[in-house]
Protein backbone atom coordinates (compact mmCIF):
# COMPACT_ATOMS: atom_id res chain seq x y z
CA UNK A 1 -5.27 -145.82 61.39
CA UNK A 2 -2.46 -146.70 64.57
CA UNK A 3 -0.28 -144.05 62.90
CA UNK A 4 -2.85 -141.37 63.46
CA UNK A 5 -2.34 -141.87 66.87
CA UNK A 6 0.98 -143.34 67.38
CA UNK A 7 4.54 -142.09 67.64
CA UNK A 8 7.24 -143.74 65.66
CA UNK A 9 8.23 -145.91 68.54
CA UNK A 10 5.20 -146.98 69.61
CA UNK A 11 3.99 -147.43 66.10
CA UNK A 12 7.01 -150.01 65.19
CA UNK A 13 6.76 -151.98 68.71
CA UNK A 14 2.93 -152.30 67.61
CA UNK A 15 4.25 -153.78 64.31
CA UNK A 16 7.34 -155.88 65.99
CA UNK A 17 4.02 -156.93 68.84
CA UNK A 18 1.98 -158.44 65.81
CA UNK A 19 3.97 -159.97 63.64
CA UNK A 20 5.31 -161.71 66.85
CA UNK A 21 1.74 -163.22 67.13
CA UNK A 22 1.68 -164.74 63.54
CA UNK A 23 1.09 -167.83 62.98
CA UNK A 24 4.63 -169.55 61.89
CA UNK A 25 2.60 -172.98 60.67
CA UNK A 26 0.37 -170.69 58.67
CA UNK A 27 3.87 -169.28 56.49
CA UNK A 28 4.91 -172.67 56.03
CA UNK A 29 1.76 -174.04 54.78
CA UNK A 30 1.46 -170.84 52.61
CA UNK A 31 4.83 -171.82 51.25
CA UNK A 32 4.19 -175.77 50.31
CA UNK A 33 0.90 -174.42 48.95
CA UNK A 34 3.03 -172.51 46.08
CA UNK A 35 6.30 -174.99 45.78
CA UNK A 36 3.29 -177.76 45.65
CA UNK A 37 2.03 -175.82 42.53
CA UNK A 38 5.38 -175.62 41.08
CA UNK A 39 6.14 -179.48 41.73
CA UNK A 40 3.24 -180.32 39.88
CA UNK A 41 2.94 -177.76 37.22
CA UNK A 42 0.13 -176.15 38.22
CA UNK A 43 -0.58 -172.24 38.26
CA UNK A 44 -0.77 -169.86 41.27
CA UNK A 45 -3.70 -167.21 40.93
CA UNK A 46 -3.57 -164.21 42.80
CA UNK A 47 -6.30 -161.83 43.61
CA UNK A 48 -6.98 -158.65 46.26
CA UNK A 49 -8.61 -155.61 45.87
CA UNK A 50 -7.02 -151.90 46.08
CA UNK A 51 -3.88 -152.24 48.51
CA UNK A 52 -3.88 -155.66 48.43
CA UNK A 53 -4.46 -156.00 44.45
CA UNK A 54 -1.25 -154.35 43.87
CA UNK A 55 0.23 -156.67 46.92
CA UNK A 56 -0.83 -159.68 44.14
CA UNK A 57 0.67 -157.76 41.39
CA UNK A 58 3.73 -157.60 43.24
CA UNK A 59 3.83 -161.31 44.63
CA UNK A 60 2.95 -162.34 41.16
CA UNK A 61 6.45 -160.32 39.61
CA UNK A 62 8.18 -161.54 42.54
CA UNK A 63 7.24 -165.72 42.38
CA UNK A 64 7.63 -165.26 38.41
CA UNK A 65 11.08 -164.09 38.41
CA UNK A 66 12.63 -164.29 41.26
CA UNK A 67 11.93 -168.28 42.22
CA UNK A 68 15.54 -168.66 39.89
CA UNK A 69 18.59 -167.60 39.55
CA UNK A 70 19.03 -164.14 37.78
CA UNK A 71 21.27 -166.36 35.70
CA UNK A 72 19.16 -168.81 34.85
CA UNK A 73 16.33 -166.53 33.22
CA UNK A 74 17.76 -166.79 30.14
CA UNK A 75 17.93 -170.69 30.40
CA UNK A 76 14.91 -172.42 28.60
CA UNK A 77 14.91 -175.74 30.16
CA UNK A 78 14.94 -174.40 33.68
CA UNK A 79 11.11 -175.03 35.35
CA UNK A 80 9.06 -172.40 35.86
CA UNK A 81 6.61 -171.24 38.29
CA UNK A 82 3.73 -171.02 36.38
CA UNK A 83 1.88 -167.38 38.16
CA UNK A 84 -0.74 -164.99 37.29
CA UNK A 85 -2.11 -162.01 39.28
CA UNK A 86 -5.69 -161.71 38.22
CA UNK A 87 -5.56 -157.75 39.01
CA UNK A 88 -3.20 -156.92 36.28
CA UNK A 89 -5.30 -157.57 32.68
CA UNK A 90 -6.78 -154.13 32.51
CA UNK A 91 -9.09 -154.28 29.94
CA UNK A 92 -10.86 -157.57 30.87
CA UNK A 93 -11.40 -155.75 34.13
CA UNK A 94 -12.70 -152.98 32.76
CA UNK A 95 -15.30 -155.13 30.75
CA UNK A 96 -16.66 -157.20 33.31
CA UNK A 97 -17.19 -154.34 36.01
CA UNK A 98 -18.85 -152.88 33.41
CA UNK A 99 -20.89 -155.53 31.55
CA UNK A 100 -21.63 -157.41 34.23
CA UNK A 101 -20.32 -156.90 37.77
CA UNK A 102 -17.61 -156.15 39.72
CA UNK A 103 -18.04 -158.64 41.70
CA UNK A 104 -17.36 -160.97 39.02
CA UNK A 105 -13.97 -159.61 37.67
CA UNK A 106 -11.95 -162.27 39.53
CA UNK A 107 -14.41 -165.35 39.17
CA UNK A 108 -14.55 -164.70 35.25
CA UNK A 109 -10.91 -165.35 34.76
CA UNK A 110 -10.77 -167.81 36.85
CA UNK A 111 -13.49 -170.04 34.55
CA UNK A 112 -10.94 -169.13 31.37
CA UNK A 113 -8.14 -170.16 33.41
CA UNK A 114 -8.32 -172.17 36.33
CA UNK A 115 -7.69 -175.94 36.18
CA UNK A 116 -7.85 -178.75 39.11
CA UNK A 117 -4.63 -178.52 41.55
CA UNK A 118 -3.98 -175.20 40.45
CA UNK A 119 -3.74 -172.43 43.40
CA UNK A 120 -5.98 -169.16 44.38
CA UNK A 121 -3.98 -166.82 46.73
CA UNK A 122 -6.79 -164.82 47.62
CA UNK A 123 -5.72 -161.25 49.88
CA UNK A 124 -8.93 -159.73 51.59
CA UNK A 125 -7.86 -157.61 54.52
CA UNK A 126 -11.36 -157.36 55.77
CA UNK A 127 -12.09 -161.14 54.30
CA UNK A 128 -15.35 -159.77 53.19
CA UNK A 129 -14.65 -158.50 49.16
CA UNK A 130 -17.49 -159.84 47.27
CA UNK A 131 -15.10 -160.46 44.19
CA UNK A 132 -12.87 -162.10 46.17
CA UNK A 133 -15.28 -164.40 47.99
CA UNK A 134 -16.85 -165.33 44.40
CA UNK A 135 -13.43 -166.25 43.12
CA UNK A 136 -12.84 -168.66 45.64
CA UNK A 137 -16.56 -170.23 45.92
CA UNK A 138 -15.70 -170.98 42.55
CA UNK A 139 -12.50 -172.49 43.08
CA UNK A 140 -13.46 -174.62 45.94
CA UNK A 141 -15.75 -176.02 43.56
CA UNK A 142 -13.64 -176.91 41.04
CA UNK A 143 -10.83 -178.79 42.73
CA UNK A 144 -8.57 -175.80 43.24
CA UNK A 145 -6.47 -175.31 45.97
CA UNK A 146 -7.46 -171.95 48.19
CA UNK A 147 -5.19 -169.97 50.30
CA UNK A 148 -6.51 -166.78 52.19
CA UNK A 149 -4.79 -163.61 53.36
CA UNK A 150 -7.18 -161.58 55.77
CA UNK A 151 -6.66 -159.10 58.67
CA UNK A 152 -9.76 -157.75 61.24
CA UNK A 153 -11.84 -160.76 62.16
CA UNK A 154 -11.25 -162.73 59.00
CA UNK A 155 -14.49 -162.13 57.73
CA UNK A 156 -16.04 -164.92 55.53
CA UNK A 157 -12.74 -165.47 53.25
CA UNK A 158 -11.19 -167.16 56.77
CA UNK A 159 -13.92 -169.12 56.49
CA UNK A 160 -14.33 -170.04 52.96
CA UNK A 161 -10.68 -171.01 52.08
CA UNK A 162 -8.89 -174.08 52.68
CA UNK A 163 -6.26 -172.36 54.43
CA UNK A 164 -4.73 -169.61 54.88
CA UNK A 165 -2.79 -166.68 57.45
CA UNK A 166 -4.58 -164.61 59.42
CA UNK A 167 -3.42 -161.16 60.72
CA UNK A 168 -5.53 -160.17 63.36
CA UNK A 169 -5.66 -156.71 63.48
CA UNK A 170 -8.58 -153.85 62.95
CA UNK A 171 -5.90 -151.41 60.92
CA UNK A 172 -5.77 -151.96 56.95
CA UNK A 173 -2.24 -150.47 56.67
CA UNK A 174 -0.63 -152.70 59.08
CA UNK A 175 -2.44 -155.61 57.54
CA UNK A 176 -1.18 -155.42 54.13
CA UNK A 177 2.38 -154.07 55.33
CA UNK A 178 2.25 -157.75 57.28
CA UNK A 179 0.99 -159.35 54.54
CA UNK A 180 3.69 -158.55 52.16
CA UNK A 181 6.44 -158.71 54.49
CA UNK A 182 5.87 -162.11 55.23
CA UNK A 183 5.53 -162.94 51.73
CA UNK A 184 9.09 -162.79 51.42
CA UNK A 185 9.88 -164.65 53.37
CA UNK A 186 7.75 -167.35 51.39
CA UNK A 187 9.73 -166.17 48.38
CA UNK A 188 12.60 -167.09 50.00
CA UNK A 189 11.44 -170.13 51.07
CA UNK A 190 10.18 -171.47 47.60
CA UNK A 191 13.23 -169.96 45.60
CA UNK A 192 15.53 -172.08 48.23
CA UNK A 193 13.13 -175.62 47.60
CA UNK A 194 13.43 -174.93 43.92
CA UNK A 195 17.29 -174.42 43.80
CA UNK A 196 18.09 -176.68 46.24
CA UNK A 197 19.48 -174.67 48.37
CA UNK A 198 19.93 -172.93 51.78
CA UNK A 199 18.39 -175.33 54.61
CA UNK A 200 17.00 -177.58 51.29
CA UNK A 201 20.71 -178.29 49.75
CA UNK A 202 21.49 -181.64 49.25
């Protein structure tokens, strides 16, 4: 844990040092992966254990709502960004870490839900979750599109996915804190393709 050991100062030029080293391609293909789904009417799926699972629940709010206009929420015909964050049914959860394994509480909803062209956003800071890594064997196998978010080494989700940004880093906090950050900025992004707007207006 760097803040354990680090000072304010030092602990915020350790931040501003690694998100200087991300990958800029990597946000941008993150981005088309989602506004891709949108174009095409597919879902996003997003999945992450502990920190990151309620990372998903909160890209999940975010890409749900705030892709429009607060004054266009109310508007019917206005396309949607079709987004679910796997962490956030409860009870189905529940029942398959019980019933069967945790390591299939991801995997199981994707085989209800998932469809060809649709998107897995899959958050592992370690890259090793065995739920996680289940989900997207599955995907990969079924025509989805797979998009990981890992810190440390990678582990084998850097492997596994099709794409994905890679923070890397051997603290946890600072992963996810990265991870999130730069997700809005692919909010932004996306909500500025979809509105035609910003450095996308006409």
């Amino acid at each position: 844990m760097l803040g354990a050991t680090l000072d304010t100062n030092s602990y915020m030029s350790r931040l501003h040092e690694e998100l200087d080293q991300i990958d800029r391609a990597e946000m941008e293909r993150w981005a088309d992966a989602i506004y891709s789904a949108w174009e095409t009417g597919n879902f996003v799926y997003i999945i992450g254990n502990g920190g990151s699972g309620t990372t998903a629940s909160h890209m999940a709010e975010d890409l749900g709502k705030s892709t429009l206009h607060e004054s266009d929420l109310k508007d019917e015909s206005k396309k949607r960004l079709k987004v679910l964050s796997l962490t956030d049914n409860a009870g189905w959860l529940m029942a398959v870490g019980n019933d069967v394994a945790y390591d299939q509480i991801f995997v199981q909803q994707l085989m209800n839900y998932g469809q060809k062209g649709d998107v897995l956003l899959a958050i592992s800071g370690s890259g090793n979750s065995p739920n996680v890594l289940n989900a997207v064997d599955w995907a990969n196998r079924h025509g989805l599109k797979t998009f990981g978010l890992t810190g440390y080494s990678g582990g084998k989700l850097k492997e596994m996915a099709q794409d994905g940004l890679h923070v890397p880093l051997d603290d946890m906090g600072m992963v996810e804190s990265i991870h999130l950050c730069l997700f809005h900025w692919v909010l932004n992004d996306v909500f500025a393709r979809i509105n035609s707007e910003g450095r996308y207006a006409a």
